[in-house]
PDB file of N, CA and C in Angstrom:
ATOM      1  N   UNK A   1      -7.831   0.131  -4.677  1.00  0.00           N
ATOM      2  CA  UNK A   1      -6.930   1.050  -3.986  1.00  0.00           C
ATOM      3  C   UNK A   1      -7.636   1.627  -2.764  1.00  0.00           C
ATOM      4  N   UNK A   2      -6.606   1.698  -1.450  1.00  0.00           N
ATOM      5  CA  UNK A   2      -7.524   2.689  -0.794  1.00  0.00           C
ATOM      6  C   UNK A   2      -7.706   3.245  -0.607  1.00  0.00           C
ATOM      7  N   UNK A   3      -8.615   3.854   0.235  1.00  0.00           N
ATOM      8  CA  UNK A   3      -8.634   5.794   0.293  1.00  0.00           C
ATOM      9  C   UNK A   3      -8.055   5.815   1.409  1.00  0.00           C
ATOM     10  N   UNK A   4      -7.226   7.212   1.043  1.00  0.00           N
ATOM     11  CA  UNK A   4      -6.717   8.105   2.073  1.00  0.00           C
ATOM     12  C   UNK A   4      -6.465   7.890   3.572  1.00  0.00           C
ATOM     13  N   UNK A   5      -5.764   8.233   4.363  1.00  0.00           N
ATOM     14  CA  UNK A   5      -6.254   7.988   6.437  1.00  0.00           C
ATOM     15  C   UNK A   5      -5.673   9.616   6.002  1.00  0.00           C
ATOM     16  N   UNK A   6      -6.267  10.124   7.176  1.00  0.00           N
ATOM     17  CA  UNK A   6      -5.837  11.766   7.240  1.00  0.00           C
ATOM     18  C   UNK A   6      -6.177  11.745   8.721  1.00  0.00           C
ATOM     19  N   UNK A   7      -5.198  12.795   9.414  1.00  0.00           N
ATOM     20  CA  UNK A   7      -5.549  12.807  10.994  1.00  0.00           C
ATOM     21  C   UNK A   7      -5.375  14.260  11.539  1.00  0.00           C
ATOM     22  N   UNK A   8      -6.003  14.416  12.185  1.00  0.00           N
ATOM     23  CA  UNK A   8      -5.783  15.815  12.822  1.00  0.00           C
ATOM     24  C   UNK A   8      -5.669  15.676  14.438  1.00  0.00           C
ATOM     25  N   UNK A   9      -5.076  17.048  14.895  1.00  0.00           N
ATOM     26  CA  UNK A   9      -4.502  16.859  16.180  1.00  0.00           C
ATOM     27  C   UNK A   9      -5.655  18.529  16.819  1.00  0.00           C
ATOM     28  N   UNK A  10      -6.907  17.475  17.601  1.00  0.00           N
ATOM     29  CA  UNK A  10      -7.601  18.886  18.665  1.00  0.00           C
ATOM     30  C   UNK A  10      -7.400  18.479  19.658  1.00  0.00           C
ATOM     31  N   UNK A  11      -6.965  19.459  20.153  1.00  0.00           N
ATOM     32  CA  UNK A  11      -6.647  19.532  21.953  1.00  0.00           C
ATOM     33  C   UNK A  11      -5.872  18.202  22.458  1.00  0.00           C
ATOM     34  N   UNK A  12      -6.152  17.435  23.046  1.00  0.00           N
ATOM     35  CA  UNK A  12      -5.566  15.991  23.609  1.00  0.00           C
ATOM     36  C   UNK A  12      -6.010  15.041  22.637  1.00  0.00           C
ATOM     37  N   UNK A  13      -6.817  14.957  21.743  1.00  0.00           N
ATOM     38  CA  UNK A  13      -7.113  13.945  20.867  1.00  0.00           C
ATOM     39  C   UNK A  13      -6.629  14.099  19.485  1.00  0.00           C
ATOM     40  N   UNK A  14      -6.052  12.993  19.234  1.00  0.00           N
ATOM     41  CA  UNK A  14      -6.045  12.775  17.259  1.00  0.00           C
ATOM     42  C   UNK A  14      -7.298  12.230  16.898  1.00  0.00           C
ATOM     43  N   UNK A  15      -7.410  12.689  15.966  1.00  0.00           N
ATOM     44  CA  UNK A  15      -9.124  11.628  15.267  1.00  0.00           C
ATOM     45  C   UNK A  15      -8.261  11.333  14.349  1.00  0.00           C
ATOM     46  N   UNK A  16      -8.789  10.086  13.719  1.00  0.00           N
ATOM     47  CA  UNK A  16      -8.184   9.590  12.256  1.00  0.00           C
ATOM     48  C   UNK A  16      -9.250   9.670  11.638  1.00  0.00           C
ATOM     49  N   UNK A  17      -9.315   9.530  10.442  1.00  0.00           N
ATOM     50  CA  UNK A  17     -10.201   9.729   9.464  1.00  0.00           C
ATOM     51  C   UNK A  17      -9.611   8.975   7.943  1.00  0.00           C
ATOM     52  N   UNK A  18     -10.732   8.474   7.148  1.00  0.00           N
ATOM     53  CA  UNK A  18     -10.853   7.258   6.067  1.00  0.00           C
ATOM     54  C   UNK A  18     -10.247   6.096   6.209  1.00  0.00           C
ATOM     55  N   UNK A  19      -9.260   5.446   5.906  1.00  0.00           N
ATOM     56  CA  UNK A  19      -8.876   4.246   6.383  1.00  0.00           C
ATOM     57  C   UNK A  19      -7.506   3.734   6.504  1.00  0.00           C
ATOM     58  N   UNK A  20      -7.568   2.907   7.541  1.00  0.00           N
ATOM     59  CA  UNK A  20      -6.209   2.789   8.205  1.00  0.00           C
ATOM     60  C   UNK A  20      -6.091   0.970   7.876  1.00  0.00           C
ATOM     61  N   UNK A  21      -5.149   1.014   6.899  1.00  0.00           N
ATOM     62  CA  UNK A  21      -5.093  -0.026   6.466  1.00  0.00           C
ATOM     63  C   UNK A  21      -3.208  -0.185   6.381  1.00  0.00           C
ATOM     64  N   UNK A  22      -2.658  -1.587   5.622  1.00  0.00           N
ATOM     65  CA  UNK A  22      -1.768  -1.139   5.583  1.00  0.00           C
ATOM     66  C   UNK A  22      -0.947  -0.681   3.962  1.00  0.00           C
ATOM     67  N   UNK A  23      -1.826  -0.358   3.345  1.00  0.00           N
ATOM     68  CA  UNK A  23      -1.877   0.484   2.248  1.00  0.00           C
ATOM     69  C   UNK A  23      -1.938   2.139   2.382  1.00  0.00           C
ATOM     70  N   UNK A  24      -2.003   2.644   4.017  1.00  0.00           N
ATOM     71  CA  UNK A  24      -2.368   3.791   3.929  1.00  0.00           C
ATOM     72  C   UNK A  24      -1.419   3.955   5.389  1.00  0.00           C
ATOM     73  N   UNK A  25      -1.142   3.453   6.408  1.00  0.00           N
ATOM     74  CA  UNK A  25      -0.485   3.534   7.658  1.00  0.00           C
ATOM     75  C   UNK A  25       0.805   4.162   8.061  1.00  0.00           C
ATOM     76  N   UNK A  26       1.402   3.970   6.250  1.00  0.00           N
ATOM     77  CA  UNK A  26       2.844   4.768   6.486  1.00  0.00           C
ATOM     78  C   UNK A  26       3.489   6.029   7.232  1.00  0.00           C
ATOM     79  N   UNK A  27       2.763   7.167   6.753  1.00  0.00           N
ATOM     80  CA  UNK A  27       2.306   8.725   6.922  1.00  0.00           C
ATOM     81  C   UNK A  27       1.971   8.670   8.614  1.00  0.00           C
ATOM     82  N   UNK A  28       1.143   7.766   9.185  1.00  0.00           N
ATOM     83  CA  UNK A  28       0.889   8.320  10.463  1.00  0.00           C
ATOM     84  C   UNK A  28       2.054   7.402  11.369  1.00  0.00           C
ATOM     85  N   UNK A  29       2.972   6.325  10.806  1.00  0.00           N
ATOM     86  CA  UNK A  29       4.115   5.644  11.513  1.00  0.00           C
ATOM     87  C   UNK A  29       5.044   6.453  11.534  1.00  0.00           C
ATOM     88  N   UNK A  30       5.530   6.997  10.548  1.00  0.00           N
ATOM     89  CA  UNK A  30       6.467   7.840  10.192  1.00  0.00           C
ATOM     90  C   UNK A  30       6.344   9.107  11.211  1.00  0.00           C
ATOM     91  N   UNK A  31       5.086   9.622  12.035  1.00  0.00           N
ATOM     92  CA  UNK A  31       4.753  11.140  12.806  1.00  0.00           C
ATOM     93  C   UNK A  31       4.278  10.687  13.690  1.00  0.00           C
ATOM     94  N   UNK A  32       4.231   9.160  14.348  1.00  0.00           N
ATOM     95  CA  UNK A  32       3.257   9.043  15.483  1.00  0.00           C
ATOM     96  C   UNK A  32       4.109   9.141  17.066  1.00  0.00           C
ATOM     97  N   UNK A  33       5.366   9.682  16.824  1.00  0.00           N
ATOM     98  CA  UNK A  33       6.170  10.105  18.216  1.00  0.00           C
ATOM     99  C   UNK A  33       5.247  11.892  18.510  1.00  0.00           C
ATOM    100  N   UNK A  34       5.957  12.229  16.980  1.00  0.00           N
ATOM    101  CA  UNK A  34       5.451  13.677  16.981  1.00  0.00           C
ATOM    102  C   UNK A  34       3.738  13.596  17.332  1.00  0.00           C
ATOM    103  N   UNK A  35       3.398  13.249  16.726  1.00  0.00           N
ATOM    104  CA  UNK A  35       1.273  13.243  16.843  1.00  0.00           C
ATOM    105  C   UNK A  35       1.125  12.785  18.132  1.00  0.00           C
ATOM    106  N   UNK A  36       1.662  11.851  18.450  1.00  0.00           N
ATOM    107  CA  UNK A  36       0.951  12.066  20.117  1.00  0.00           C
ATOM    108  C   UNK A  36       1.943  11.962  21.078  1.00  0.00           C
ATOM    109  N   UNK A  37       2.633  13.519  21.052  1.00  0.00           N
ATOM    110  CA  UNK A  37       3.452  13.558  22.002  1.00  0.00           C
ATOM    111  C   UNK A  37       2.708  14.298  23.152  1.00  0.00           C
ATOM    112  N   UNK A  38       1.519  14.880  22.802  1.00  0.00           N
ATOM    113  CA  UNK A  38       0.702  15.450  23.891  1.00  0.00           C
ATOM    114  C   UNK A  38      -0.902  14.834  24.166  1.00  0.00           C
ATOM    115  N   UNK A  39      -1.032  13.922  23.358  1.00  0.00           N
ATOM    116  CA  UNK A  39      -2.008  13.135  23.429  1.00  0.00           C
ATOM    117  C   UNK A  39      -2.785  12.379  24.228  1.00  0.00           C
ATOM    118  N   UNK A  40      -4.170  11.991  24.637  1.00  0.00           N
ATOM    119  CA  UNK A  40      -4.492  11.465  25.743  1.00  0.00           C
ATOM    120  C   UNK A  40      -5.843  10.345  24.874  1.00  0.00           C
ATOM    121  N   UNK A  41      -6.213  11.025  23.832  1.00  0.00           N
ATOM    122  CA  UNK A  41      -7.210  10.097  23.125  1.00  0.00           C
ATOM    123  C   UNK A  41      -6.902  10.103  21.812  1.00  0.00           C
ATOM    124  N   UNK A  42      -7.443   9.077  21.175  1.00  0.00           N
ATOM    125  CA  UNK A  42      -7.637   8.768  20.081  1.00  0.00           C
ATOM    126  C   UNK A  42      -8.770   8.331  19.573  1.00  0.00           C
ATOM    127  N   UNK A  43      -9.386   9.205  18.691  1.00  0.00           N
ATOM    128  CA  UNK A  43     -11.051   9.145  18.474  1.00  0.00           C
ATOM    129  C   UNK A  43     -10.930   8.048  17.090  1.00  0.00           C
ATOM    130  N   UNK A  44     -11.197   7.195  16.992  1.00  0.00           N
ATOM    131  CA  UNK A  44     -11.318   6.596  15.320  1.00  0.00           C
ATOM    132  C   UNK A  44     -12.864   6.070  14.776  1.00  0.00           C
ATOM    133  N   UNK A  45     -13.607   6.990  15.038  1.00  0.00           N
ATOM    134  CA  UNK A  45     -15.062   7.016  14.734  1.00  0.00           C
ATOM    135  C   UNK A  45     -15.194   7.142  13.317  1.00  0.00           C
ATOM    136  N   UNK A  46     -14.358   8.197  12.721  1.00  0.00           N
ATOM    137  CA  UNK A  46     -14.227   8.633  11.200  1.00  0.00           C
ATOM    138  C   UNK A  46     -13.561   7.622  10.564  1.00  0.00           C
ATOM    139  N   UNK A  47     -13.507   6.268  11.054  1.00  0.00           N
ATOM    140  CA  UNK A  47     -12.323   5.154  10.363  1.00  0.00           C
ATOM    141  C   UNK A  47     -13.399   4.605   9.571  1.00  0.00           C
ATOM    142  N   UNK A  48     -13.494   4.438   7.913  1.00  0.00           N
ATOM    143  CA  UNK A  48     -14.530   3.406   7.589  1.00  0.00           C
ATOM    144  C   UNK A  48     -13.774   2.497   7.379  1.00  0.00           C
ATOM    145  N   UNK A  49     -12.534   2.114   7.743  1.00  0.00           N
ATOM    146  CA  UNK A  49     -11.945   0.690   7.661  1.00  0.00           C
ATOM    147  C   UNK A  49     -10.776   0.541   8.061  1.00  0.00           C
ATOM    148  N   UNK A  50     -10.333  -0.261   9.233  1.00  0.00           N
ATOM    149  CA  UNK A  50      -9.715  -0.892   9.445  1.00  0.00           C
ATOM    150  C   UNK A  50      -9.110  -2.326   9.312  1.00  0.00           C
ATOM    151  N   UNK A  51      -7.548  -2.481   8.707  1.00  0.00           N
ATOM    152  CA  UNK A  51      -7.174  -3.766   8.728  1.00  0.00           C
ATOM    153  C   UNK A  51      -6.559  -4.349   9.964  1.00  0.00           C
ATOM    154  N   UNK A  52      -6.160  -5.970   9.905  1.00  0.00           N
ATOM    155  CA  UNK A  52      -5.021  -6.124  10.604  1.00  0.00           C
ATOM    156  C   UNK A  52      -3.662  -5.367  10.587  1.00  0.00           C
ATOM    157  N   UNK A  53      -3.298  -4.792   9.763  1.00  0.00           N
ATOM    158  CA  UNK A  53      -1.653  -4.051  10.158  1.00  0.00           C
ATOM    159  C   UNK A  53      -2.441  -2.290  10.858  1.00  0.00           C
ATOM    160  N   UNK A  54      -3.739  -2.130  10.416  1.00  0.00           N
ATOM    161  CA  UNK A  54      -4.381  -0.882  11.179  1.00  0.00           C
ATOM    162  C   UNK A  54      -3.954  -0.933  12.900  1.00  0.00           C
ATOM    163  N   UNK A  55      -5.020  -2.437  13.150  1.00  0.00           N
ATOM    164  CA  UNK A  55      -5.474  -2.571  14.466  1.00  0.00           C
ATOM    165  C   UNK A  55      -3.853  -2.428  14.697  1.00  0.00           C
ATOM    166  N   UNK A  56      -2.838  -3.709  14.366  1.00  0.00           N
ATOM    167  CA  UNK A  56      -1.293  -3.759  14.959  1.00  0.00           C
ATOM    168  C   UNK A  56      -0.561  -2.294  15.205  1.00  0.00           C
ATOM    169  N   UNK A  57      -1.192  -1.041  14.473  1.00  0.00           N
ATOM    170  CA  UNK A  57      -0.626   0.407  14.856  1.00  0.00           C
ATOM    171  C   UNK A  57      -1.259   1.174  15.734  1.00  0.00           C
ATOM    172  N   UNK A  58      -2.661   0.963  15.761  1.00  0.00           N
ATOM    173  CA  UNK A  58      -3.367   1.307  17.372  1.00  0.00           C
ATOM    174  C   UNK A  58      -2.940   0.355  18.430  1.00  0.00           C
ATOM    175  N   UNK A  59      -2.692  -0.647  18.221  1.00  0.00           N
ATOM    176  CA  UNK A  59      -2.101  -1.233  19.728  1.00  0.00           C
ATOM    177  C   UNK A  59      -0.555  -0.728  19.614  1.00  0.00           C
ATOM    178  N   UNK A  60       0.039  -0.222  19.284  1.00  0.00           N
ATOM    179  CA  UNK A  60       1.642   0.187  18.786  1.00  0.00           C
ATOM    180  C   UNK A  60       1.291   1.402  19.544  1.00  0.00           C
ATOM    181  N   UNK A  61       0.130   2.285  19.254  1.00  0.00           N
ATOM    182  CA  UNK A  61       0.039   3.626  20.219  1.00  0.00           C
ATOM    183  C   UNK A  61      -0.014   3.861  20.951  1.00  0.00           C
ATOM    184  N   UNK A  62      -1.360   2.981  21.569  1.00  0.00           N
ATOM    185  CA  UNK A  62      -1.383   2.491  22.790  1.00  0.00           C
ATOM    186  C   UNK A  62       0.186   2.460  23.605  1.00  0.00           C
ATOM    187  N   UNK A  63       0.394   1.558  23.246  1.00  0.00           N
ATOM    188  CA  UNK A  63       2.231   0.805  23.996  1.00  0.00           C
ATOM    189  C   UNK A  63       2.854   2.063  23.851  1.00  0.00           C
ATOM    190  N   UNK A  64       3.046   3.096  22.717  1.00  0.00           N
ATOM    191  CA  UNK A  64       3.760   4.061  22.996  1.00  0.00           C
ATOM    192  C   UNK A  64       3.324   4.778  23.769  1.00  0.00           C
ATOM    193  N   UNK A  65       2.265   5.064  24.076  1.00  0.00           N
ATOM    194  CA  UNK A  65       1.909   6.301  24.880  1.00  0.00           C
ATOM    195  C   UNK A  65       1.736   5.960  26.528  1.00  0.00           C
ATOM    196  N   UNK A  66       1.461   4.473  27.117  1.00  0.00           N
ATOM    197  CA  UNK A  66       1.526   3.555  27.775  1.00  0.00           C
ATOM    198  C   UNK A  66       3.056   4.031  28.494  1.00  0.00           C
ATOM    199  N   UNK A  67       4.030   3.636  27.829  1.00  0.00           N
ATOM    200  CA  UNK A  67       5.289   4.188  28.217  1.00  0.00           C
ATOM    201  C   UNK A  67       6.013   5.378  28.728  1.00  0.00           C
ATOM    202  N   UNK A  68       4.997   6.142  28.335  1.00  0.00           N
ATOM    203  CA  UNK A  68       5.045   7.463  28.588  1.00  0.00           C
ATOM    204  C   UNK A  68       4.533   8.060  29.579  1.00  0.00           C
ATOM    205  N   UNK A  69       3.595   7.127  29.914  1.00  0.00           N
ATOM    206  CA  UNK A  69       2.766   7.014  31.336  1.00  0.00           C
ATOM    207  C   UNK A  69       1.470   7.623  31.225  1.00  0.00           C
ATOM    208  N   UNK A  70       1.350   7.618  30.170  1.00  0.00           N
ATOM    209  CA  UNK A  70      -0.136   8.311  29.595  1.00  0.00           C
ATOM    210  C   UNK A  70      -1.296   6.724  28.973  1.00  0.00           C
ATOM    211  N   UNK A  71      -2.855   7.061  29.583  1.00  0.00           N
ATOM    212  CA  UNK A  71      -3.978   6.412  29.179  1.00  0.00           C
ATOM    213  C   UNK A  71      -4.112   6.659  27.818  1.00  0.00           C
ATOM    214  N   UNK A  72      -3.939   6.049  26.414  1.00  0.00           N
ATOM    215  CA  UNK A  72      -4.624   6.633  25.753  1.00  0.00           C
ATOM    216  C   UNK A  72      -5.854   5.943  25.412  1.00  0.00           C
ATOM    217  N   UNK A  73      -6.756   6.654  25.687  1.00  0.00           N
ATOM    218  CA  UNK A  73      -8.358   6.165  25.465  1.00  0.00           C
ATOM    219  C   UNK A  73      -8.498   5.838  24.070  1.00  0.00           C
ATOM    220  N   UNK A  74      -9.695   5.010  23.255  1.00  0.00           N
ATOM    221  CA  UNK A  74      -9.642   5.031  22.343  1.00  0.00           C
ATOM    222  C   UNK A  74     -11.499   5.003  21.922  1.00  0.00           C
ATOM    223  N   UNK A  75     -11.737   6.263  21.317  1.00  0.00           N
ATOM    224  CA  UNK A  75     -13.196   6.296  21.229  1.00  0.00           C
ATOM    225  C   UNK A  75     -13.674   6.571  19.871  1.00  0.00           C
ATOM    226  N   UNK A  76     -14.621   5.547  20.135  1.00  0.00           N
ATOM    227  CA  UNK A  76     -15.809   5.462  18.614  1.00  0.00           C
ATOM    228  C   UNK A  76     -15.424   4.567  17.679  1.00  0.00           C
ATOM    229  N   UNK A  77     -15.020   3.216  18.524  1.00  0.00           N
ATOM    230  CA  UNK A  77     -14.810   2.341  17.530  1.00  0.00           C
ATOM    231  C   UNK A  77     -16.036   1.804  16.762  1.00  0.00           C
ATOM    232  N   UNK A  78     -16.042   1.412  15.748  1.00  0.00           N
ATOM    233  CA  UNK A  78     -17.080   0.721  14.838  1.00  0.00           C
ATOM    234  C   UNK A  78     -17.308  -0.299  15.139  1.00  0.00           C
ATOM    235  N   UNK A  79     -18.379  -1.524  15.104  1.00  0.00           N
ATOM    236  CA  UNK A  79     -18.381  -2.836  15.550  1.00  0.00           C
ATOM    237  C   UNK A  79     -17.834  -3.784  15.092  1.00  0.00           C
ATOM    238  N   UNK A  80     -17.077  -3.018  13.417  1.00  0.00           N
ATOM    239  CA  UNK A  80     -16.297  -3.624  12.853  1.00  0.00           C
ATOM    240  C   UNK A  80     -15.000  -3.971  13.722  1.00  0.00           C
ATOM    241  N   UNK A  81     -14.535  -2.689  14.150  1.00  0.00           N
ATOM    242  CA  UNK A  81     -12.848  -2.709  14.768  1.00  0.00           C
ATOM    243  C   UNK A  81     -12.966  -3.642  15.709  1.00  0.00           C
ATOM    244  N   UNK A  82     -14.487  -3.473  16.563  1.00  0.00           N
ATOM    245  CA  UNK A  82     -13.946  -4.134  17.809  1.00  0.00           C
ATOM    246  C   UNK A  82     -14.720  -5.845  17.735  1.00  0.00           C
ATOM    247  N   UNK A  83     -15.198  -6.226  16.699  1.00  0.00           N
ATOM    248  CA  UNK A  83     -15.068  -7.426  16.385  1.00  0.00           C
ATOM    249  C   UNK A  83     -13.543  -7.748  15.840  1.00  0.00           C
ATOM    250  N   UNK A  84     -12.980  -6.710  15.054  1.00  0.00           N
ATOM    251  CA  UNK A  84     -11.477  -7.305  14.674  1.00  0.00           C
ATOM    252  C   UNK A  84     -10.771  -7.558  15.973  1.00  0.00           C
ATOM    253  N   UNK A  85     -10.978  -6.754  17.416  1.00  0.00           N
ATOM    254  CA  UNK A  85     -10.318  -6.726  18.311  1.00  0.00           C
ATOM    255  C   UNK A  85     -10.669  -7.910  18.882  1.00  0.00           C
ATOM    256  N   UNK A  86     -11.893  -8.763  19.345  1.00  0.00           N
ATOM    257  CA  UNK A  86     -12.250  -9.668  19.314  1.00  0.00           C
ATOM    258  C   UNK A  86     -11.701 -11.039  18.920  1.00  0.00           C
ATOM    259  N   UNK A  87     -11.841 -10.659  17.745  1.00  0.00           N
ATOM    260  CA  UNK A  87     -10.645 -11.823  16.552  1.00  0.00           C
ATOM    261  C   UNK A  87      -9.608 -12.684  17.261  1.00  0.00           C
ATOM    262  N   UNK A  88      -8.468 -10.864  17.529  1.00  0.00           N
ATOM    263  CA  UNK A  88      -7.533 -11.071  17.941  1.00  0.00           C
ATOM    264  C   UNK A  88      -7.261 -11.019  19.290  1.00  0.00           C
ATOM    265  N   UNK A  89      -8.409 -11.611  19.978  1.00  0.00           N
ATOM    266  CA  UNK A  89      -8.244 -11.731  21.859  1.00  0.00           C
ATOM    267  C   UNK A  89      -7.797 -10.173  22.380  1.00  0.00           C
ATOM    268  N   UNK A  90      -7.957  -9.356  21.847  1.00  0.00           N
ATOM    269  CA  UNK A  90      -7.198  -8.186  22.122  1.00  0.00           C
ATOM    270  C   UNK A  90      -7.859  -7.169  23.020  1.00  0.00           C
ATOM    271  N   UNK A  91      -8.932  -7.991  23.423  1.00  0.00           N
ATOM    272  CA  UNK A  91     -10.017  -6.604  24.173  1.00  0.00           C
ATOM    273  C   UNK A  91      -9.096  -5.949  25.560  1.00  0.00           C
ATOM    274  N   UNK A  92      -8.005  -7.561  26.158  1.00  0.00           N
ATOM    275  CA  UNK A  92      -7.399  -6.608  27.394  1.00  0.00           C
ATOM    276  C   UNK A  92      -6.331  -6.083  27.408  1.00  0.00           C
ATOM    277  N   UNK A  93      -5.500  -5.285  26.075  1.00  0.00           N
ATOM    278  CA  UNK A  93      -4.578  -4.660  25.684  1.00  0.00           C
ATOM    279  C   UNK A  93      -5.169  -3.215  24.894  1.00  0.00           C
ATOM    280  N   UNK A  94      -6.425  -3.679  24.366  1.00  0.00           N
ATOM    281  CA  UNK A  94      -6.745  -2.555  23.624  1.00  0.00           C
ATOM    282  C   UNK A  94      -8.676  -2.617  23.902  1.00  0.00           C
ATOM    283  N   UNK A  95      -8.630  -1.718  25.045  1.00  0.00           N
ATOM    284  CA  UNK A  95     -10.137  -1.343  25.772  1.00  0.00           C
ATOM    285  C   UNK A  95     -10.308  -0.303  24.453  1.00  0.00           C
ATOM    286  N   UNK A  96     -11.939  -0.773  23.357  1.00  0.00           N
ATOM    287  CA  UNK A  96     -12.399   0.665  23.238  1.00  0.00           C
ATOM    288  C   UNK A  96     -13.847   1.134  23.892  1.00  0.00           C
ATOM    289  N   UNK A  97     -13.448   2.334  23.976  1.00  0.00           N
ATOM    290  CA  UNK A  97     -14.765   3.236  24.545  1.00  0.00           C
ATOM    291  C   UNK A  97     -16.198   2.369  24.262  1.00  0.00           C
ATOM    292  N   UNK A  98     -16.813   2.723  24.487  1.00  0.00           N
ATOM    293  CA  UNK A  98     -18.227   2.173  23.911  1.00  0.00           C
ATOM    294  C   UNK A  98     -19.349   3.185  23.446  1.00  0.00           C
ATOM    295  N   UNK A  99     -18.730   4.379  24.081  1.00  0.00           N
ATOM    296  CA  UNK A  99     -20.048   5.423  23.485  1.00  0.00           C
ATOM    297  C   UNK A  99     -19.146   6.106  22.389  1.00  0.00           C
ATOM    298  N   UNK A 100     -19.911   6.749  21.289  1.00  0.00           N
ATOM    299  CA  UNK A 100     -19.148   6.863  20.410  1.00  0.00           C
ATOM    300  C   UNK A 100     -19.868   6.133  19.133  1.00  0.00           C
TER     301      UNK A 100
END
């Protein structure tokens, strides 16, 4: 089973936190108009795991917030995520930060 994703909203950034899988993704699909309707980053440093239906909802944020006419940055990926990003050719849809 997995653990938990929990997210909080400081200032312009959401951080996510435990894991964003798609055993756990529901909760932040269901609020992610509301969660980053003022948003500019997204920290996922606190992620110890990401899946494929994870990564498919950070690029989903991206595109939403994209639309909106807003950058959303995405910092502190793990070398895990951004080998998954890798995987999936995805580095020029979904830039992450590197420091972090």
């Amino acid at each position: 089973m997995s653990a938990a994703l929990s997210f909080e909203s400081q200032q312009q950034t959401l951080i996510l936190r435990g894991e964003l899988d798609r055993e756990t993704l529901l909760p932040l699909w269901e609020q992610r108009e509301r969660l980053l309707a003022d948003k500019t980053a997204l920290d996922v440093s606190q992620l110890q795991r990401v899946d494929s239906s994870g990564l498919a909802l950070l690029v989903h944020l991206r595109e939403l917030q994209r639309q909106r006419g807003v950058e959303l940055k995405i910092s502190g990926a793990t070398d895990r995520l951004k080998t998954l990003i890798a995987l999936y050719n995805l580095q020029a849809i979904m830039p992450v930060d590197t420091a972090g």
